[in-house]
Protein backbone atom coordinates (compact mmCIF):
# COMPACT_ATOMS: atom_id res chain seq x y z
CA UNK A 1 0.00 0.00 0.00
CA UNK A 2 2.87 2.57 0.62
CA UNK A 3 4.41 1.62 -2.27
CA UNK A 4 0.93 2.03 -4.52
CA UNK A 5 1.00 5.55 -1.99
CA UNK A 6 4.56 6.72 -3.16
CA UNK A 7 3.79 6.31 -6.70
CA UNK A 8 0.49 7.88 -6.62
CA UNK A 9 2.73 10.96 -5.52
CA UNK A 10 5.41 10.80 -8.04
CA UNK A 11 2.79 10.84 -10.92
CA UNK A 12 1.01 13.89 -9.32
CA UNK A 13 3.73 15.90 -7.72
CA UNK A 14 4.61 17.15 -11.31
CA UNK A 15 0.36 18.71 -11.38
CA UNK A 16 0.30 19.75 -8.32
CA UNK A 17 3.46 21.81 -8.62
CA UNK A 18 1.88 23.18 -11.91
CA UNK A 19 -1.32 24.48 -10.23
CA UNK A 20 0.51 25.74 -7.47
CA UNK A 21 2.91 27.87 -9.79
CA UNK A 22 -0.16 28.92 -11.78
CA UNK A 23 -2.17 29.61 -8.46
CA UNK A 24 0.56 31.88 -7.60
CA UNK A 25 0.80 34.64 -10.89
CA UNK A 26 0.19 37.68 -10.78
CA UNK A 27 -1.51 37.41 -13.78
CA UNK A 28 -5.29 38.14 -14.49
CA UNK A 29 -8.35 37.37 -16.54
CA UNK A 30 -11.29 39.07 -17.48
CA UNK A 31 -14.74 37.43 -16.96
CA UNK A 32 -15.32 36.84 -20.47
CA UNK A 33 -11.77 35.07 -20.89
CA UNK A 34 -13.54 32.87 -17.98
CA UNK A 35 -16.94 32.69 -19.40
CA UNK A 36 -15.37 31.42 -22.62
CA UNK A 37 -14.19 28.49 -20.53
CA UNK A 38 -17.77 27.63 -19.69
CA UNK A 39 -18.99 28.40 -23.54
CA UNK A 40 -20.74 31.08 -21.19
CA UNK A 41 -21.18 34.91 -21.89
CA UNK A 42 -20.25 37.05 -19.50
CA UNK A 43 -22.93 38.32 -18.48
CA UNK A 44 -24.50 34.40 -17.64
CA UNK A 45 -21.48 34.21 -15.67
CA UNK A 46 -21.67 37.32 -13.66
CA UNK A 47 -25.18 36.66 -13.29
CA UNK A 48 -24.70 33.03 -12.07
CA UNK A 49 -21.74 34.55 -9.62
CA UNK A 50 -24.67 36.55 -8.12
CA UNK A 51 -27.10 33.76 -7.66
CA UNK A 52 -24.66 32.03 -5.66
CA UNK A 53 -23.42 34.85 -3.59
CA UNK A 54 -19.82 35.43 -5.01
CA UNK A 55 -20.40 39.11 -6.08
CA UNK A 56 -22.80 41.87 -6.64
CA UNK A 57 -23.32 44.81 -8.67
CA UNK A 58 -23.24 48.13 -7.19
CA UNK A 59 -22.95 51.60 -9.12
CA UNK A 60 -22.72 49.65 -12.25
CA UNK A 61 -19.80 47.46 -11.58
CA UNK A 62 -19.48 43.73 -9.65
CA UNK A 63 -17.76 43.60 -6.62
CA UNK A 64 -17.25 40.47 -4.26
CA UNK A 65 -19.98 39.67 -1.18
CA UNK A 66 -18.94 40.25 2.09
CA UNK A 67 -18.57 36.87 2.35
CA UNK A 68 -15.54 36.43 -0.32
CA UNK A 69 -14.24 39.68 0.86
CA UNK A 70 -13.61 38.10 4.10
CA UNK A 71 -12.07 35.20 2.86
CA UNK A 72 -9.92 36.94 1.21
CA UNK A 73 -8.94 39.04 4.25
CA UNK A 74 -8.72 36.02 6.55
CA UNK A 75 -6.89 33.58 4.14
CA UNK A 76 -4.38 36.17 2.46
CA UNK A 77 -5.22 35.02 -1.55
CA UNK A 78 -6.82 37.10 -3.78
CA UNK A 79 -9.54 36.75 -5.92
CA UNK A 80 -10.60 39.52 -7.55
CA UNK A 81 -7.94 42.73 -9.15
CA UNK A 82 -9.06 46.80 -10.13
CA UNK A 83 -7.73 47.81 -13.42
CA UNK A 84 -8.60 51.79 -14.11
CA UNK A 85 -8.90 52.34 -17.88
CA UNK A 86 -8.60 55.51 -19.06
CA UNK A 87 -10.64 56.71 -22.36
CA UNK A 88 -10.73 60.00 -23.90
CA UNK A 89 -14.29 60.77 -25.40
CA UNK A 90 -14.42 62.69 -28.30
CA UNK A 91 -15.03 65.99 -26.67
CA UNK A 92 -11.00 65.13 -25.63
CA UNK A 93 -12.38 64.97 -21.42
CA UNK A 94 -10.78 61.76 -19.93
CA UNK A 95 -12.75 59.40 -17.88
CA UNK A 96 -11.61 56.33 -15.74
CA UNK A 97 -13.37 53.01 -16.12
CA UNK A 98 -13.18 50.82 -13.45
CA UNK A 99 -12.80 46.79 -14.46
CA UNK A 100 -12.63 44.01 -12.22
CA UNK A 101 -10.56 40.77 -13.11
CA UNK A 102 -9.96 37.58 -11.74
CA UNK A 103 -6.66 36.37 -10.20
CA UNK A 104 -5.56 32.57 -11.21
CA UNK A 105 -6.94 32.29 -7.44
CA UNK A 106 -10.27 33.74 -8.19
CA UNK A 107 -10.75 31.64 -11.53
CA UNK A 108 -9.86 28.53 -9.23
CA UNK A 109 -12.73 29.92 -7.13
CA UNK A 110 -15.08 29.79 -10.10
């Protein structure tokens, strides 16, 4: 049995240091890149994040339920980024856009 037990380990040390290594960027996705997974819109996804209590939408953008915001506090991993995007209307006034994304953590999550 600890031999079946040691092998079982060699064959999934090699995945489990890949999803650790992934797990641990810096890097980002949008929901859509994440809906795609799914063959989901966006907008099913977000919607479906709010039916199970993983975010909401306040003044017109999603951000996570007390709940996840906690987690996050308590646990130290991050789920959710802020990127500001900046556009210049044609009037040439800039305005800042404010777009959540999804750590590798947060996609996980999903």
């Amino acid at each position: 049995e600890n031999q079946q037990l040691h092998q079982t380990i060699q064959v999934q040390a090699p995945k489990v240091e890949y999803v650790e290594a992934v797990l641990s960027t810096d890097e980002c996705m949008n929901t859509t890149e994440i809906a795609a997974e799914f063959s989901w819109s966006a907008q099913k996804l977000n919607k479906e994040l709010e039916r199970l209590g993983v975010q909401y939408k306040t003044n017109g953008t999603w951000v996570l339920s007390s709940k996840y915001k906690e987690l996050e506090r308590t646990s130290g991993v991050k789920y959710t980024d802020i990127r500001t995007i900046l556009t210049v209307d044609s009037n040439g006034k800039t305005h800042a856009r404010i777009d959540r994304v999804w750590t590798q953590r947060g996609r996980a999550l999903i």
